[in-house]
Structures are given as structure tokens and as C-alpha cells.
C-alpha atoms as a PDB file:
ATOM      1  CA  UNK A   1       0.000   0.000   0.000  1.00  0.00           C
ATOM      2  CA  UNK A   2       1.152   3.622  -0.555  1.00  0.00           C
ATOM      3  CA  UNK A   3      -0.032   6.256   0.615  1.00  0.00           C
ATOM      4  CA  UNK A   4       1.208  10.352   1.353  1.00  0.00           C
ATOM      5  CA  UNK A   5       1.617  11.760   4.616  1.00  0.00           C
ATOM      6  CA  UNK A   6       3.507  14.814   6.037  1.00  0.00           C
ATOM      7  CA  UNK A   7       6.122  13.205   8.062  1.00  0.00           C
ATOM      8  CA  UNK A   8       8.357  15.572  10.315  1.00  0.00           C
ATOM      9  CA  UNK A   9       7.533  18.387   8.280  1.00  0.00           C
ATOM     10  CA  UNK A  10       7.948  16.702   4.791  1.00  0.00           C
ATOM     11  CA  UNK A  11       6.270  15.183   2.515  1.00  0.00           C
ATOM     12  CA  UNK A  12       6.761  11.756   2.702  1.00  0.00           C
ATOM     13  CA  UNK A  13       5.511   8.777   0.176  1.00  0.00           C
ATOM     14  CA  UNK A  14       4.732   5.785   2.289  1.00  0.00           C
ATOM     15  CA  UNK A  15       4.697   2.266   0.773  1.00  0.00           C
ATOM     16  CA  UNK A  16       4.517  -1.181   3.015  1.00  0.00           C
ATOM     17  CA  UNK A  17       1.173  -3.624   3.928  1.00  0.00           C
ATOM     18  CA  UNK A  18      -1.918  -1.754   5.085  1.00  0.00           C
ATOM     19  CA  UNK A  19      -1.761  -3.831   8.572  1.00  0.00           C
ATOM     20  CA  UNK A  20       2.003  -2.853   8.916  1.00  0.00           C
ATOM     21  CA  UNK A  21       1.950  -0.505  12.516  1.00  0.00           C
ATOM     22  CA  UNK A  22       3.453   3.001  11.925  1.00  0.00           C
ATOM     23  CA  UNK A  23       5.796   2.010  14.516  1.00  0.00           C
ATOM     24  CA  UNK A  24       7.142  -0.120  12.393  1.00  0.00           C
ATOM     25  CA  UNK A  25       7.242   1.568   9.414  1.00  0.00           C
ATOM     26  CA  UNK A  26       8.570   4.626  10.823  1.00  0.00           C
ATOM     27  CA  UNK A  27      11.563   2.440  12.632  1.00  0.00           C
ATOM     28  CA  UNK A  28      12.091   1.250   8.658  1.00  0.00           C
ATOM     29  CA  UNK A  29      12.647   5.121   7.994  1.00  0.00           C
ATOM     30  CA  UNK A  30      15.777   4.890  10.690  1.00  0.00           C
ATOM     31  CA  UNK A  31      13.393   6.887  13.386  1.00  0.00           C
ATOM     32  CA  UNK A  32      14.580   4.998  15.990  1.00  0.00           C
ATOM     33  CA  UNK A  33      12.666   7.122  18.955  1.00  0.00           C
ATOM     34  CA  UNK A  34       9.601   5.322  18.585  1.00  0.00           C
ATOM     35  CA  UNK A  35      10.429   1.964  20.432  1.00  0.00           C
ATOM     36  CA  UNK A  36       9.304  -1.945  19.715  1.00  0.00           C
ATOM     37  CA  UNK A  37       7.029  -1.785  22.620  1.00  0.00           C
ATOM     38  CA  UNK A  38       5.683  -4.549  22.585  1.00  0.00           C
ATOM     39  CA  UNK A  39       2.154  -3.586  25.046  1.00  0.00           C
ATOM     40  CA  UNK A  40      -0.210  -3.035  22.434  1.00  0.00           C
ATOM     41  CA  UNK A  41      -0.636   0.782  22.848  1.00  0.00           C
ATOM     42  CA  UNK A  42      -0.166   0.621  26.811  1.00  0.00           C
ATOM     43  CA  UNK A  43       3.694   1.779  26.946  1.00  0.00           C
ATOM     44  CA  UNK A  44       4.930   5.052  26.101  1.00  0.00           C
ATOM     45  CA  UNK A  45       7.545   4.026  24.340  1.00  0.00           C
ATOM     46  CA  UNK A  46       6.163   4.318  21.015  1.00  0.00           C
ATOM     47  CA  UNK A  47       4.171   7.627  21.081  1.00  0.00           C
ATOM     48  CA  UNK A  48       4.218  10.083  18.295  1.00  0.00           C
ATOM     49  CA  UNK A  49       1.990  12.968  17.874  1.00  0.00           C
ATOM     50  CA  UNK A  50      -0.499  12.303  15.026  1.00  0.00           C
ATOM     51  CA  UNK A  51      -2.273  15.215  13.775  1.00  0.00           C
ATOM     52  CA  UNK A  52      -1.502  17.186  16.797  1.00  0.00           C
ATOM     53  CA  UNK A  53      -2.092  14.768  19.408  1.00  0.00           C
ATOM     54  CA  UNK A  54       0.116  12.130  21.080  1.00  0.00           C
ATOM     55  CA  UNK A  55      -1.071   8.422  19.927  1.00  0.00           C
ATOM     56  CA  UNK A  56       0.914   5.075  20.520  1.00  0.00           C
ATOM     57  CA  UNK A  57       2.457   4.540  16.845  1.00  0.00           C
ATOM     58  CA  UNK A  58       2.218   0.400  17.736  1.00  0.00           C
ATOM     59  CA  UNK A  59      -1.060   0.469  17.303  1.00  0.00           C
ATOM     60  CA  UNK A  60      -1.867   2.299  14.287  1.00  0.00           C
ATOM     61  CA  UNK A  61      -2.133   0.570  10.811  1.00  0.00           C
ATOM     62  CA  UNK A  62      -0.789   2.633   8.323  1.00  0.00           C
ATOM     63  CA  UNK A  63      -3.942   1.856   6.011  1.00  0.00           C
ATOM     64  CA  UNK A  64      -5.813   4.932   8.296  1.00  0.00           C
ATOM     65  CA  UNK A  65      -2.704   7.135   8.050  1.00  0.00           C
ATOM     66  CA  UNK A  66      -3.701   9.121   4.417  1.00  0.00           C
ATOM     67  CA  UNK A  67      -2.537  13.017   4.724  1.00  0.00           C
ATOM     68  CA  UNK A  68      -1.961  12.404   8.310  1.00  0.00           C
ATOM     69  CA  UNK A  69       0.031  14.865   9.668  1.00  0.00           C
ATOM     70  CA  UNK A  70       3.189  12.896  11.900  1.00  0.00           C
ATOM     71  CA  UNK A  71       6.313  13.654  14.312  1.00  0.00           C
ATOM     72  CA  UNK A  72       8.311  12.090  15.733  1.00  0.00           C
ATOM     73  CA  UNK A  73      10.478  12.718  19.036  1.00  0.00           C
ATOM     74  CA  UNK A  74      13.690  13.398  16.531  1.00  0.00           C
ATOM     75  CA  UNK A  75      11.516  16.205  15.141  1.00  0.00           C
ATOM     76  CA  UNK A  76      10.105  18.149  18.267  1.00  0.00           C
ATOM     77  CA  UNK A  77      13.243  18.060  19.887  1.00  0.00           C
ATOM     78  CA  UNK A  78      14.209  20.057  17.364  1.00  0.00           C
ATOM     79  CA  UNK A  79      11.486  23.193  18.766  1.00  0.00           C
ATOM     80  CA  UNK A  80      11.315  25.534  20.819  1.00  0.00           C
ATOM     81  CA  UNK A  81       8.796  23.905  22.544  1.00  0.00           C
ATOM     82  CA  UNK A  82      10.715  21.484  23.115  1.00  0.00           C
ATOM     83  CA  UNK A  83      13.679  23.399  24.811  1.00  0.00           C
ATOM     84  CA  UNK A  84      10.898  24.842  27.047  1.00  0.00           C
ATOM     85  CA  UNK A  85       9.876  21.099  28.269  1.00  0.00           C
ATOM     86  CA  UNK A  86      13.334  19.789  28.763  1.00  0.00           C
ATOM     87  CA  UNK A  87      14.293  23.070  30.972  1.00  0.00           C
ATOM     88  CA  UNK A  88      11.743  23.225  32.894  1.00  0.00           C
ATOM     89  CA  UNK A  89      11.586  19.442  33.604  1.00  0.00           C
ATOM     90  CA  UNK A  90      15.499  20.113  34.075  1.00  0.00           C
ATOM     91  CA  UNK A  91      14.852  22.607  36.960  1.00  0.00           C
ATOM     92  CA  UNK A  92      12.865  19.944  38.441  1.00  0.00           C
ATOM     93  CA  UNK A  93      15.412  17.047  38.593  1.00  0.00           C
ATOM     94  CA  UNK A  94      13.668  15.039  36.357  1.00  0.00           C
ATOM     95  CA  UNK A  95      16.226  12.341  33.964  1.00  0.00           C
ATOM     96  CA  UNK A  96      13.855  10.407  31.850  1.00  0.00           C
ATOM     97  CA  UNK A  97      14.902   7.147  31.196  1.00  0.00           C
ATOM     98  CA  UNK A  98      15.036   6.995  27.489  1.00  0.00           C
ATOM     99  CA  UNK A  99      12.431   4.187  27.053  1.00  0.00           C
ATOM    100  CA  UNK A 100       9.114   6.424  28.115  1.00  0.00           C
ATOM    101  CA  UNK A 101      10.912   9.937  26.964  1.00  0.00           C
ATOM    102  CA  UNK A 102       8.143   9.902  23.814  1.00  0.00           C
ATOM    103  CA  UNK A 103       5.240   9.523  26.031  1.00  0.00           C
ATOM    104  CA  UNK A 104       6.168  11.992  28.859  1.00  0.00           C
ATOM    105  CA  UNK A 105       7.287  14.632  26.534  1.00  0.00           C
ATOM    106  CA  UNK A 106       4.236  14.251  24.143  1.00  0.00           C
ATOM    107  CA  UNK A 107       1.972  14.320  27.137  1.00  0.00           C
ATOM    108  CA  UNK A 108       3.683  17.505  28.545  1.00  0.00           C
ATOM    109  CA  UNK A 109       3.366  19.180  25.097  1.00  0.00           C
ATOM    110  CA  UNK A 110      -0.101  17.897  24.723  1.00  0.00           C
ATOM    111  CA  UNK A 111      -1.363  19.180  27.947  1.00  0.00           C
ATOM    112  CA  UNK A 112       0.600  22.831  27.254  1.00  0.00           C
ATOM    113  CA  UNK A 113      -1.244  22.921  24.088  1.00  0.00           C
ATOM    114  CA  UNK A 114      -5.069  22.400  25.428  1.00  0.00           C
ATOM    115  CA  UNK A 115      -4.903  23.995  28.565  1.00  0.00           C
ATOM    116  CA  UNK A 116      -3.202  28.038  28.901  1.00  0.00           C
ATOM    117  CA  UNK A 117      -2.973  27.726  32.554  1.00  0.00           C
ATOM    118  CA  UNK A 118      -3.645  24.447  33.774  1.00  0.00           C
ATOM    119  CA  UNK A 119      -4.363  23.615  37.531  1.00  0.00           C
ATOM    120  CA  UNK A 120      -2.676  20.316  38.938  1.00  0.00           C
ATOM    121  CA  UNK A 121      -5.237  18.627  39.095  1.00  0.00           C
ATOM    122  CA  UNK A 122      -5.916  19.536  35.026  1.00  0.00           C
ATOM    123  CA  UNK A 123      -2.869  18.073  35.024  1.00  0.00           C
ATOM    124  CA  UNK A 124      -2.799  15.297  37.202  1.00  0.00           C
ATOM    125  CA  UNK A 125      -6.093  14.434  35.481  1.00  0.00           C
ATOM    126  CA  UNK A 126      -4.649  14.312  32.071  1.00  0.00           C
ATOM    127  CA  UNK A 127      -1.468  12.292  33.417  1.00  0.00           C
ATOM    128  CA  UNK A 128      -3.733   9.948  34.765  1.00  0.00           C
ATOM    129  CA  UNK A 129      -2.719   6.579  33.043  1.00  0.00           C
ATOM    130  CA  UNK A 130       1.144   7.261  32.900  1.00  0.00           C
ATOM    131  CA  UNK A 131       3.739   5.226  34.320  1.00  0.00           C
ATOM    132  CA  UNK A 132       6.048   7.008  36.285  1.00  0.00           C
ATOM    133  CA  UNK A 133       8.846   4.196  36.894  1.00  0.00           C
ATOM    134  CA  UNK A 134      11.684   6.463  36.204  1.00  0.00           C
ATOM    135  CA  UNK A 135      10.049   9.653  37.679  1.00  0.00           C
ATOM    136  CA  UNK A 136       7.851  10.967  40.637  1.00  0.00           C
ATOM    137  CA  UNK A 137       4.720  12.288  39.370  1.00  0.00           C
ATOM    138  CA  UNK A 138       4.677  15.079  41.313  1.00  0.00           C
ATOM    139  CA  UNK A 139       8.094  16.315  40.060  1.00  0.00           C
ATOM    140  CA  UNK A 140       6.643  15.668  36.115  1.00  0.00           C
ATOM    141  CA  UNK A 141       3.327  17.742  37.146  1.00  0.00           C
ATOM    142  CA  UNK A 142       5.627  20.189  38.395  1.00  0.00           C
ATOM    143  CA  UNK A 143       8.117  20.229  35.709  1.00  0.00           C
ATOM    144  CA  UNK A 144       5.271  20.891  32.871  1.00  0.00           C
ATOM    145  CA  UNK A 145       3.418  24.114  35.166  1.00  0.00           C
ATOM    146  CA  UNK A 146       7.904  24.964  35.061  1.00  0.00           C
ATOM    147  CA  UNK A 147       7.703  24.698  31.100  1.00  0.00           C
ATOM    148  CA  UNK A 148       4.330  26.428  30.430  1.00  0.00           C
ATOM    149  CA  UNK A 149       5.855  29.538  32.304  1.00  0.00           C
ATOM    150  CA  UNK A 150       9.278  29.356  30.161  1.00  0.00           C
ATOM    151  CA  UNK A 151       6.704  29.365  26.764  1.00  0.00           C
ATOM    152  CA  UNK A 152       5.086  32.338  27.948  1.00  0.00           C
ATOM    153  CA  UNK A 153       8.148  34.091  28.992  1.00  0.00           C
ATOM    154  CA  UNK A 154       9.370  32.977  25.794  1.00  0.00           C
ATOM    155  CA  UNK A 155       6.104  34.168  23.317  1.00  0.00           C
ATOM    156  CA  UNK A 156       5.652  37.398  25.478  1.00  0.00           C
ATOM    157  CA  UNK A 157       9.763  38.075  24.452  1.00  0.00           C
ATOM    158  CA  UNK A 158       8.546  37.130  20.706  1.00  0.00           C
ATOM    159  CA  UNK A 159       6.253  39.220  20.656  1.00  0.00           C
ATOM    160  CA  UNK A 160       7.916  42.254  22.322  1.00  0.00           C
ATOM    161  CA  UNK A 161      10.866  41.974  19.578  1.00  0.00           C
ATOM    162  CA  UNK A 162      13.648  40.294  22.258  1.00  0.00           C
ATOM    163  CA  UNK A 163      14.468  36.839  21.893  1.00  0.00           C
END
């Protein structure tokens, strides 16, 4: 099957079975962020953000994927946004593991995205289902309010010329 999709900001010309996982067809690509997971959708290894919103690539055919908008970790940690998540998880203590880095960053970005000034318990809410083997939760809920208040440092500079 072949099919188009924007991929990391580029157009990108798919081509494998329709039941192949994008997981796998993005490790194929040399993407190697998304992991072999192995749970069926549970872990967090394998999350990418599909059309704007973070998704476990494992269990996604690539038969549904026409025009779909995808990144992948190698991508966003390429953003500004990105920078903002890493400090303020930084100034927190946090040291993700490498396995769930995906899922915990996508989540964080996610949750910065829907909500402008989300409460803890927004956020705790929205972290609900995590795993938090290599991290206290409180620390990660922490580190995300820390990285919403770096954006909008950041956007208010933007937008008042400084950098």
C-alpha cells in the first residue's frame, strides 16, 4: 500500500502492507525514537503525535494514516517547545529514562497545548494513566506548570521583539 503523509515536516511517500503498525514503518525510515514496545498501545515508548495529538504509533495501521500529519520525538526536539519542556523538567530534577521519553514529553506538550494555565489537578487528570517508573509524578506535574511559564516568557519576548 502507498499512501502520502507529512512526516516531520515533509512530505513523505509511504509504501509497506496496510496492517504494517506506523511504529514499524517509521523504525524502517531509521526513526529509531519510537520503540518496539511490545504492550499493544499501553507503553509510552512508542508515542508520536499524530495530527496534533500524542497516539501510541504500535497500534496504528498505516492503512488509516492518508494526509496524516506525523512527528516524531527526533523532530520536536528540534522546537522551541521542546527546549521549554526539557528546561523546565530540568529545573525539576527530572532524567527520563530513554524508554518512556516519547510519552512523557508528548503528554507535557499535549497538555501545554489544550490547557493556557492548567491547575494540577488539570494536570494530574490528564497524566492519569502514565507510568512514572523512572520519575515521581509530582516532580513531572511540576516540571510541565515549570515549562508552560518558560513558553510564555518565551512568546511574550517574541512578541515584544527580544528573543
Amino acid at each position: 500500500m502507498k499512501l502520502q503523509v507529512k512526516l516531520n515536516g515533509q512530505n513523505q511517500a509511504l509504501d509497506a502492507s496496510p496492517d504494517a503498525s506506523l511504529a514499524e514503518v517509521l523504525r524502517s525510515l531509521h526513526l529509531f525514537s519510537i520503540k518496539k514496545s511490545g504492550q499493544n498501545g499501553s507503553g509510552s515508548s512508542c508515542t508520536i503525535l499524530l495530527n496534533g495529538k500524542p497516539v501510541p504509533g504500535d497500534i496504528i495501521p498505516i492503512a488509516v494514516l492518508k494526509n496524516a500529519n506525523i512527528v516524531t520525538l527526533e523532530h520536536f526536539m528540534q522546537t522551541e517547545d521542546y527546549k521549554d519542556i526539557k528546561e523546565g523538567f530540568e529545573q525539576e530534577g527530572i532524567n527520563l529514562c530513554g524508554y518512556c521519553n516519547a510519552g512523557k514529553i508528548f503528554t507535557a506538550w499535549d497538555i501545554i497545548q489544550t490547557y493556557k494555565r492548567p491547575t494540577a489537578e488539570e494536570i494530574e487528570a490528564a497524566v492519569s494513566g502514565m507510568s512514572f517508573c523512572c520519575t515521581n509524578k509530582k516532580a513531572y506535574i511540576t516540571g510541565i506548570r515549570r515549562a508552560i511559564l518558560l513558553r510564555t516568557k518565551r512568546i511574550g519576548n517574541m512578541r515584544n521583539g527580544r528573543r
